[in-house]
C-alpha atoms as a PDB file:
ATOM      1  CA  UNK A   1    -105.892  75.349  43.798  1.00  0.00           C
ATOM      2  CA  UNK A   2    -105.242  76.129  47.581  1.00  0.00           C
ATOM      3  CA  UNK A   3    -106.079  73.197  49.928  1.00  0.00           C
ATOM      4  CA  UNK A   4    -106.497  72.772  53.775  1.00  0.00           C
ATOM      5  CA  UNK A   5    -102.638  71.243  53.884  1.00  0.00           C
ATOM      6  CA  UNK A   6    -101.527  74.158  52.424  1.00  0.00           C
ATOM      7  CA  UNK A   7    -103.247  76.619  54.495  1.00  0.00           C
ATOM      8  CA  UNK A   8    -102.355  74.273  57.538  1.00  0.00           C
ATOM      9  CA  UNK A   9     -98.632  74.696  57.070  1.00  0.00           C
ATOM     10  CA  UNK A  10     -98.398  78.772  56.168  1.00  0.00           C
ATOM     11  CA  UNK A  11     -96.559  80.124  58.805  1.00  0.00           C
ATOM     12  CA  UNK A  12     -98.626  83.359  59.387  1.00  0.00           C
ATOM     13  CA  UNK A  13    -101.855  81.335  59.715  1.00  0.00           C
ATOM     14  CA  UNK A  14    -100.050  79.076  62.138  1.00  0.00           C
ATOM     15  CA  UNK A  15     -98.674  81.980  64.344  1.00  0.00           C
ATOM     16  CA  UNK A  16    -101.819  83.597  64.214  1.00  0.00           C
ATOM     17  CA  UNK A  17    -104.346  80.998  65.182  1.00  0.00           C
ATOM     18  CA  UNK A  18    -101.284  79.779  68.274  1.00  0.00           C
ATOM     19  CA  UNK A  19    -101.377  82.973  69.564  1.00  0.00           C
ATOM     20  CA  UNK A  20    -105.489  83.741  69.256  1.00  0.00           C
ATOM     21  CA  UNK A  21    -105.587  80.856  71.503  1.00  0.00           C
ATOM     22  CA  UNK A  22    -103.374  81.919  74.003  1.00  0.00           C
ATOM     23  CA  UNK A  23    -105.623  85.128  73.909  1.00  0.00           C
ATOM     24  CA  UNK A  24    -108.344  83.094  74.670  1.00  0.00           C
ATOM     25  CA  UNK A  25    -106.462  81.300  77.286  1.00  0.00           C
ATOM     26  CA  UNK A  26    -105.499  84.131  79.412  1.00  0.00           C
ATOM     27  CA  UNK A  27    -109.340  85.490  79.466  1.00  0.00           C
ATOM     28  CA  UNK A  28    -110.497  81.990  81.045  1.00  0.00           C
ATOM     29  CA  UNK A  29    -112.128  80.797  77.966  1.00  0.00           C
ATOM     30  CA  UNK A  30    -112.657  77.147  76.430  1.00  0.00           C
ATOM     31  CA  UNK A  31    -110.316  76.281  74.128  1.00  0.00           C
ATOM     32  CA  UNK A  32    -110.058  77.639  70.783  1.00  0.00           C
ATOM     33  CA  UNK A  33    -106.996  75.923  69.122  1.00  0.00           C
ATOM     34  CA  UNK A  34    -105.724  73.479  66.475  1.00  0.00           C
ATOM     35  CA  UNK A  35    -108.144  70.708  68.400  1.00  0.00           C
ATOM     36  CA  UNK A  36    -111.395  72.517  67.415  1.00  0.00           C
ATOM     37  CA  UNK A  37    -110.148  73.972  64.008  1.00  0.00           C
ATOM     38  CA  UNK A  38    -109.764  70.843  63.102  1.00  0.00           C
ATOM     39  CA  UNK A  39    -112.840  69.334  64.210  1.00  0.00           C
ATOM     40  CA  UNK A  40    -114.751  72.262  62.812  1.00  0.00           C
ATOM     41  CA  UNK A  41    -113.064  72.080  59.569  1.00  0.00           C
ATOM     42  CA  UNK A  42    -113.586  68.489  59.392  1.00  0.00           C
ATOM     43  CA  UNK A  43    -117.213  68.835  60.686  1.00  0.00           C
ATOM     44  CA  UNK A  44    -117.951  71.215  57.381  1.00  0.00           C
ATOM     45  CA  UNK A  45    -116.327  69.610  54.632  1.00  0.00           C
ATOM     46  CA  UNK A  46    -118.233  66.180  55.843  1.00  0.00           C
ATOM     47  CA  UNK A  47    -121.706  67.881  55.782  1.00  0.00           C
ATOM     48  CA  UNK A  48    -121.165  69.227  52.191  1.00  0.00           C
ATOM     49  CA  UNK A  49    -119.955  65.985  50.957  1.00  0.00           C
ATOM     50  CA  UNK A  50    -122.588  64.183  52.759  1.00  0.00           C
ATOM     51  CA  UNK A  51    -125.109  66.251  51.293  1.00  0.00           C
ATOM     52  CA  UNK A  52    -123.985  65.868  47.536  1.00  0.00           C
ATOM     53  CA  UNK A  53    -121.792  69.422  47.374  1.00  0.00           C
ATOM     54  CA  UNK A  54    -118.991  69.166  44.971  1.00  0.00           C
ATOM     55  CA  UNK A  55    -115.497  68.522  46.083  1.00  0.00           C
ATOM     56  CA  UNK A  56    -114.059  71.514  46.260  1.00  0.00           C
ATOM     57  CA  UNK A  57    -116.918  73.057  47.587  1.00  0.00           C
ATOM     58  CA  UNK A  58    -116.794  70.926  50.445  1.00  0.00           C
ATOM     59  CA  UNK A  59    -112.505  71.895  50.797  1.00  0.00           C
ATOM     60  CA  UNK A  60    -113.542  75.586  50.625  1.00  0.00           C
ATOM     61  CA  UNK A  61    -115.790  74.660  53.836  1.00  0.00           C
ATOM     62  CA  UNK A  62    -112.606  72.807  55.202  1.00  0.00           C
ATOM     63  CA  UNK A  63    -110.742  75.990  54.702  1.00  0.00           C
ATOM     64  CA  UNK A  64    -113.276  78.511  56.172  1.00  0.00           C
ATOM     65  CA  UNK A  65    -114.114  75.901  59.426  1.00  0.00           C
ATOM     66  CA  UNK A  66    -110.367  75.597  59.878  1.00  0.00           C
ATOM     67  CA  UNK A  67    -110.086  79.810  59.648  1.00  0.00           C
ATOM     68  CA  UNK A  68    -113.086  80.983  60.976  1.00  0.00           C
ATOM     69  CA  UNK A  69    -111.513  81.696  64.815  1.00  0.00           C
ATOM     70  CA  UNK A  70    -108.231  83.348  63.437  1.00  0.00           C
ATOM     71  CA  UNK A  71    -109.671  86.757  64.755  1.00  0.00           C
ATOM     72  CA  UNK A  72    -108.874  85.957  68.069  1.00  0.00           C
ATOM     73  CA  UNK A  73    -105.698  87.382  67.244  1.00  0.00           C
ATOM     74  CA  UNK A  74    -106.756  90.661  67.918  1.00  0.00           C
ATOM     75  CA  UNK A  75    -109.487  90.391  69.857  1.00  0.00           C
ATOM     76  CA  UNK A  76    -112.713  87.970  70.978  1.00  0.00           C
ATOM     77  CA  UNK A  77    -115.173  90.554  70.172  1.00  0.00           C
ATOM     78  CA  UNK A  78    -116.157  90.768  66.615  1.00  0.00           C
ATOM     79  CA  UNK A  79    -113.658  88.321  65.745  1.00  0.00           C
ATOM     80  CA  UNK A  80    -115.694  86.739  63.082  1.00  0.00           C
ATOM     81  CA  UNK A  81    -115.367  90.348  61.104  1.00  0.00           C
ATOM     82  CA  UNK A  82    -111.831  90.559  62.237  1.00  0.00           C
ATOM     83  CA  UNK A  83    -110.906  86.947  60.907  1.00  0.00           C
ATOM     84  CA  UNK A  84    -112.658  87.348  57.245  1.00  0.00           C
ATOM     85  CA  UNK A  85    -110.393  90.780  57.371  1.00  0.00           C
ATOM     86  CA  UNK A  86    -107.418  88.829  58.220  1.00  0.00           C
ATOM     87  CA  UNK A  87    -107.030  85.761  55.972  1.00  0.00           C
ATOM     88  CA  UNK A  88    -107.824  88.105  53.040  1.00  0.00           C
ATOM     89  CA  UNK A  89    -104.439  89.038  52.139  1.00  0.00           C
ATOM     90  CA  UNK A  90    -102.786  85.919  53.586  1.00  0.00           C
ATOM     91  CA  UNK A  91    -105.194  83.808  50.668  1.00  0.00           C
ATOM     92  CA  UNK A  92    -104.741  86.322  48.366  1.00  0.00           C
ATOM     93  CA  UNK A  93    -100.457  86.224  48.531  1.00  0.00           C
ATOM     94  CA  UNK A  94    -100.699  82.163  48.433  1.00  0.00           C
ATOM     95  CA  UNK A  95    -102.646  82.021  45.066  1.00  0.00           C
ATOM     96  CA  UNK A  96    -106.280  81.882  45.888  1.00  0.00           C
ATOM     97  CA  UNK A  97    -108.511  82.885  43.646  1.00  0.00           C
ATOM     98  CA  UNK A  98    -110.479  86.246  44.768  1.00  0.00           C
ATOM     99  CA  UNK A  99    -114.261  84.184  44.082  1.00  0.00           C
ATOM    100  CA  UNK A 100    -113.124  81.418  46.376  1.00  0.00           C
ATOM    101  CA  UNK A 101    -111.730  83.853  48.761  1.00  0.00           C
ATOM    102  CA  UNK A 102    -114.898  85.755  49.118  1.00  0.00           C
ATOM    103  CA  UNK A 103    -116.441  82.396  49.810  1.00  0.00           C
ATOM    104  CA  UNK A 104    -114.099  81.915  52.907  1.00  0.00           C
ATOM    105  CA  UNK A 105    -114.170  85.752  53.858  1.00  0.00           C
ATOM    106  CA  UNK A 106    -118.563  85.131  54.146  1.00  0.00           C
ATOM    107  CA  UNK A 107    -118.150  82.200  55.905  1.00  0.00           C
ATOM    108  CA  UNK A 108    -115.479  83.314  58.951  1.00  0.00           C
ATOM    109  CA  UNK A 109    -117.328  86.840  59.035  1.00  0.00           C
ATOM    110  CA  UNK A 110    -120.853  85.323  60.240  1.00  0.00           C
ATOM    111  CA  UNK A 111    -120.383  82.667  62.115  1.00  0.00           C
ATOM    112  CA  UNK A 112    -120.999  83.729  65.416  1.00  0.00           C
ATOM    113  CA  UNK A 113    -124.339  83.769  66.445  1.00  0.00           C
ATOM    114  CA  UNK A 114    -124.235  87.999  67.617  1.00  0.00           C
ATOM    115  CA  UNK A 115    -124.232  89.216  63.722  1.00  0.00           C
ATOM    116  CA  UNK A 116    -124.130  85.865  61.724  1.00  0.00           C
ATOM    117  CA  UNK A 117    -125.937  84.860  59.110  1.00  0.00           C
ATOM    118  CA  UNK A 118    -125.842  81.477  56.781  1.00  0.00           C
ATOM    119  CA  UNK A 119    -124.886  83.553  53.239  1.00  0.00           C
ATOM    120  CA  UNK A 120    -123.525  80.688  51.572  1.00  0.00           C
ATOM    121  CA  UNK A 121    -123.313  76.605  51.611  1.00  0.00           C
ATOM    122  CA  UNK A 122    -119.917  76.926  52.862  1.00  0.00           C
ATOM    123  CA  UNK A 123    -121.081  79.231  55.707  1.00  0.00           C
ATOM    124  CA  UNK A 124    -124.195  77.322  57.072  1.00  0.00           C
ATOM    125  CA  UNK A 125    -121.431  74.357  57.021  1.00  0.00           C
ATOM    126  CA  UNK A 126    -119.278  76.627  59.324  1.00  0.00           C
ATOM    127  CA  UNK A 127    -122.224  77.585  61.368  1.00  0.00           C
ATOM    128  CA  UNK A 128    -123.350  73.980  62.530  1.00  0.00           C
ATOM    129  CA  UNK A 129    -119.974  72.481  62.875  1.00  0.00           C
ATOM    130  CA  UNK A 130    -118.842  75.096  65.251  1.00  0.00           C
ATOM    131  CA  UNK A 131    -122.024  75.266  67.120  1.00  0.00           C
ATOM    132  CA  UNK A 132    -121.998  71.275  67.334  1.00  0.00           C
ATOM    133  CA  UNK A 133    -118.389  70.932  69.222  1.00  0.00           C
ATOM    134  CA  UNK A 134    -119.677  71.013  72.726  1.00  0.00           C
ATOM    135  CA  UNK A 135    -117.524  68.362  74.817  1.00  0.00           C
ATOM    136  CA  UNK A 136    -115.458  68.543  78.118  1.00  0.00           C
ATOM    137  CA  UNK A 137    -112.286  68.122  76.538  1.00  0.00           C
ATOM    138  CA  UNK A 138    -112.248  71.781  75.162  1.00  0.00           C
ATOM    139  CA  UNK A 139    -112.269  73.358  79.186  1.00  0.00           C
ATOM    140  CA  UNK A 140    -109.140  74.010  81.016  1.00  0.00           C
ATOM    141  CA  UNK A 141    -109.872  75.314  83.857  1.00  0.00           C
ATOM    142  CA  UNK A 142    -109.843  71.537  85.933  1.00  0.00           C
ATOM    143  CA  UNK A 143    -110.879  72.850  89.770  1.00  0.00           C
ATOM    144  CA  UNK A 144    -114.533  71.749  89.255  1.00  0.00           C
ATOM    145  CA  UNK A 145    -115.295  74.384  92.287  1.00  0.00           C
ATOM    146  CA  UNK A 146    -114.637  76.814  90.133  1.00  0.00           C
ATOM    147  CA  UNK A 147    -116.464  76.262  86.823  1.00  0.00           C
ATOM    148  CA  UNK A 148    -118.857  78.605  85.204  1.00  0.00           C
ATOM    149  CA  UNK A 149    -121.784  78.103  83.152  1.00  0.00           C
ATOM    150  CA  UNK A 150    -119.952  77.288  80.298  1.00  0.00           C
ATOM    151  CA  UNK A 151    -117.429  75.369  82.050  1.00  0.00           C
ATOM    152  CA  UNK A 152    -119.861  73.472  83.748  1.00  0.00           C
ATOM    153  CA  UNK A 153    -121.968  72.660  80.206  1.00  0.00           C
ATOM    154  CA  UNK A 154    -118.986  71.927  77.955  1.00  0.00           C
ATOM    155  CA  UNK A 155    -117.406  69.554  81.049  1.00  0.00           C
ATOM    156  CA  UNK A 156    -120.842  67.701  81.367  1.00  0.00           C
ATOM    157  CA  UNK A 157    -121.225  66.963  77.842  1.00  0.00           C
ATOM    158  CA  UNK A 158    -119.110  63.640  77.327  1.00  0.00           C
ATOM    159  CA  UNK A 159    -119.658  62.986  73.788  1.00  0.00           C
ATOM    160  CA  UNK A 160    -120.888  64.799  70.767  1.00  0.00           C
ATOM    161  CA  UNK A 161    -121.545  63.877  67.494  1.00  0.00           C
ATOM    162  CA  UNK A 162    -123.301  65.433  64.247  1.00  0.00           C
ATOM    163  CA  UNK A 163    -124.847  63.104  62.500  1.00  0.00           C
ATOM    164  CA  UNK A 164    -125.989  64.198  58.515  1.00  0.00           C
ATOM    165  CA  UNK A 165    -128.214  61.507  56.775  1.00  0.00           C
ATOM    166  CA  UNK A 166    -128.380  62.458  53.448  1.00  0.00           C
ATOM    167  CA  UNK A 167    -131.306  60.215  52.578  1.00  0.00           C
ATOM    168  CA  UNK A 168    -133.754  62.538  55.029  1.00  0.00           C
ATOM    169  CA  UNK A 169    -131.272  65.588  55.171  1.00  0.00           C
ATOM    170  CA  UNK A 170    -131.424  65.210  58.855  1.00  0.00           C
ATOM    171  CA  UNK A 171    -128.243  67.015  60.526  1.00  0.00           C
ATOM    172  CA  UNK A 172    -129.211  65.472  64.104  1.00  0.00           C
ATOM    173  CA  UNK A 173    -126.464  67.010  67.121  1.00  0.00           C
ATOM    174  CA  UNK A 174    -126.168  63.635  69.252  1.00  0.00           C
ATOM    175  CA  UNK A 175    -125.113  64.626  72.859  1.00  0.00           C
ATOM    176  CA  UNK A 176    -124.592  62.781  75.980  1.00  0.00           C
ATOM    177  CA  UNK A 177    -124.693  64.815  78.847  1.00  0.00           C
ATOM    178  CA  UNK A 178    -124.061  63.842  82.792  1.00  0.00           C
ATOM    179  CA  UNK A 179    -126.564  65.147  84.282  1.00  0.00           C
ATOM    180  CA  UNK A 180    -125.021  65.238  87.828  1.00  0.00           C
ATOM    181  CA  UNK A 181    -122.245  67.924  86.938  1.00  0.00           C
ATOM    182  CA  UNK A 182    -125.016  69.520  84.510  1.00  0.00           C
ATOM    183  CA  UNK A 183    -129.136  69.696  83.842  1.00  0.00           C
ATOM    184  CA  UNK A 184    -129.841  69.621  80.244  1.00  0.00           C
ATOM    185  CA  UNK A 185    -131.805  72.864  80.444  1.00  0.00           C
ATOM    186  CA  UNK A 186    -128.496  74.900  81.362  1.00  0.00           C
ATOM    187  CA  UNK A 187    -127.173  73.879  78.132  1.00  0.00           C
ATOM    188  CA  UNK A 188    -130.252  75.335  76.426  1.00  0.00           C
ATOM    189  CA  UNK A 189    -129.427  78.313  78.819  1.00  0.00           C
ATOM    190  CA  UNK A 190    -126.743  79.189  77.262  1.00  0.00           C
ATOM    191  CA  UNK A 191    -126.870  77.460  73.954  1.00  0.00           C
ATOM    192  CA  UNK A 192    -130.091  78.504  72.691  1.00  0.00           C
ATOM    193  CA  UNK A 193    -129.384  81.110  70.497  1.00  0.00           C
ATOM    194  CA  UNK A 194    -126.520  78.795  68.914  1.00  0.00           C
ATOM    195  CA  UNK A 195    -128.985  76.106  68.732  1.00  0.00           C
ATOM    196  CA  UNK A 196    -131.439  78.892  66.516  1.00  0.00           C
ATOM    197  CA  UNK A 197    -128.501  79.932  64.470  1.00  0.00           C
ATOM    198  CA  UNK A 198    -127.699  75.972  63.761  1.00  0.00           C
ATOM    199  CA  UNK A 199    -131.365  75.517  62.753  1.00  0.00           C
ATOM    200  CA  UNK A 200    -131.238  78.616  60.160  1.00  0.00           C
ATOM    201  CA  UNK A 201    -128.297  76.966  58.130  1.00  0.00           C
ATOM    202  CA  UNK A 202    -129.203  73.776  58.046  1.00  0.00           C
ATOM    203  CA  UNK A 203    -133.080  74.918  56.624  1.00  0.00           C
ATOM    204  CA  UNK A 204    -130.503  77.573  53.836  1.00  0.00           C
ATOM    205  CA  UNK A 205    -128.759  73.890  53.278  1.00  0.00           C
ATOM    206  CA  UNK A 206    -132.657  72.234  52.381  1.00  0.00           C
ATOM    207  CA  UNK A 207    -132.345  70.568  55.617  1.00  0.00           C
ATOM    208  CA  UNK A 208    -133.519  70.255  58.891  1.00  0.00           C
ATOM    209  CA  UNK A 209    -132.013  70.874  62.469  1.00  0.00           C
ATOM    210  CA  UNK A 210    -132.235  68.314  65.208  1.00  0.00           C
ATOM    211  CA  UNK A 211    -131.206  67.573  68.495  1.00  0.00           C
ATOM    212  CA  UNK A 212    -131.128  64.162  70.221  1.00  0.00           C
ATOM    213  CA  UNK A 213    -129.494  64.122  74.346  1.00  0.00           C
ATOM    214  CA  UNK A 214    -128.931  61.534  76.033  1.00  0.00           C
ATOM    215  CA  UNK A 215    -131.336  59.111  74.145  1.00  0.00           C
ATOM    216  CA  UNK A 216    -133.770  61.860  73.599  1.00  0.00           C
ATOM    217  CA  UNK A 217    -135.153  63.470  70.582  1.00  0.00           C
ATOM    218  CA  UNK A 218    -135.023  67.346  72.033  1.00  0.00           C
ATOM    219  CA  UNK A 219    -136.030  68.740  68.893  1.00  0.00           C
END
């Protein structure tokens, strides 16, 4: 079967996801590379196993959070649709098995919050560990003077953490924000929607969404 450290070292998959990045880069945007693949794919296969999913359930989740940005190869719009596209043939030629691949395919192709949807375990995974990595580390843009919105939310958030108790089936996003570079209600400004789309999967998961900031239960 095709793991994460195999996907990790192809070297199309590798080129690809380098080069989405540097996309991303040159349009002024946070950063999309091997940091928050990682930590998205990560993020997934620890809320499946937390929640009792079967092994390789949980590395198919791995697979798909590690994937799911590859799109920006070609372009930031519809990337999501562009990605599944994408990492078709490349899991196809290394062996995997067309029902798994489908599972990956569903999972890149909806999770961004403009068409997205939770279809599967795996995707509602995918959804709320990419939605969760909000932190200042991902902006790269360092003249403060200069920050926008986003900028300005990711920087102020200084840690981040989702939390999934699989006693209550609580997922609970644990954020500490500074409130002197950012109010909390410009990261509901902009993260609403994100926030909506995190609370769909975890209910398709038989869970429940919540949101704790700086002490604070939000939601």
């Amino acid at each position: 079967m095709i793991t994460l450290a195999d996907v990790k070292h192809n070297p199309a998959i590798e080129s690809f996801m380098k080069q989405g990045d540097t996309h991303l880069e040159a349009i002024g945007f946070t950063e999309h590379g091997n940091r928050h693949a990682g930590l998205v794919s990560n993020i997934s296969r620890n809320i499946l196993i937390r929640l009792g999913y079967d092994q390789r359930l949980a590395e198919l989740a791995a697979i798909a959070g590690f994937l799911h940005d590859i799109g920006n190869v070609v372009t930031r719009h519809d990337h999501g649709q562009t990605g599944a596209l994408i990492v078709t043939n490349i899991l196809a030629q290394m062996g995997m098995d067309y029902s798994e691949i489908a599972i990956v395919m569903g999972a890149i192709g909806n999770h961004e919050e403009e068409y997205g949807e939770p279809v599967s375990d795996v995707s509602a995974a995918v959804i709320l560990a990419d939605k969760s990595d909000v932190h200042r580390s991902r902006v790269r843009n360092r003249d403060i003077a200069t920050f926008d919105i986003h900028d300005r939310v990711n920087y102020a958030v200084v840690h981040s953490f989702l939390n999934v108790d699989d006693a209550t089936r609580d997922i609970t996003l644990n954020l500490t924000i500074d409130n002197e570079i950012c109010p909390v209600m410009e990261y509901f400004e902009i993260f609403l929607i994100r926030m909506v789309m995190c609370r769909r999967a975890a209910s398709f998961l038989k869970a429940v969404f919540r949101i704790e900031i700086n002490g604070a239960k939000i939601l």
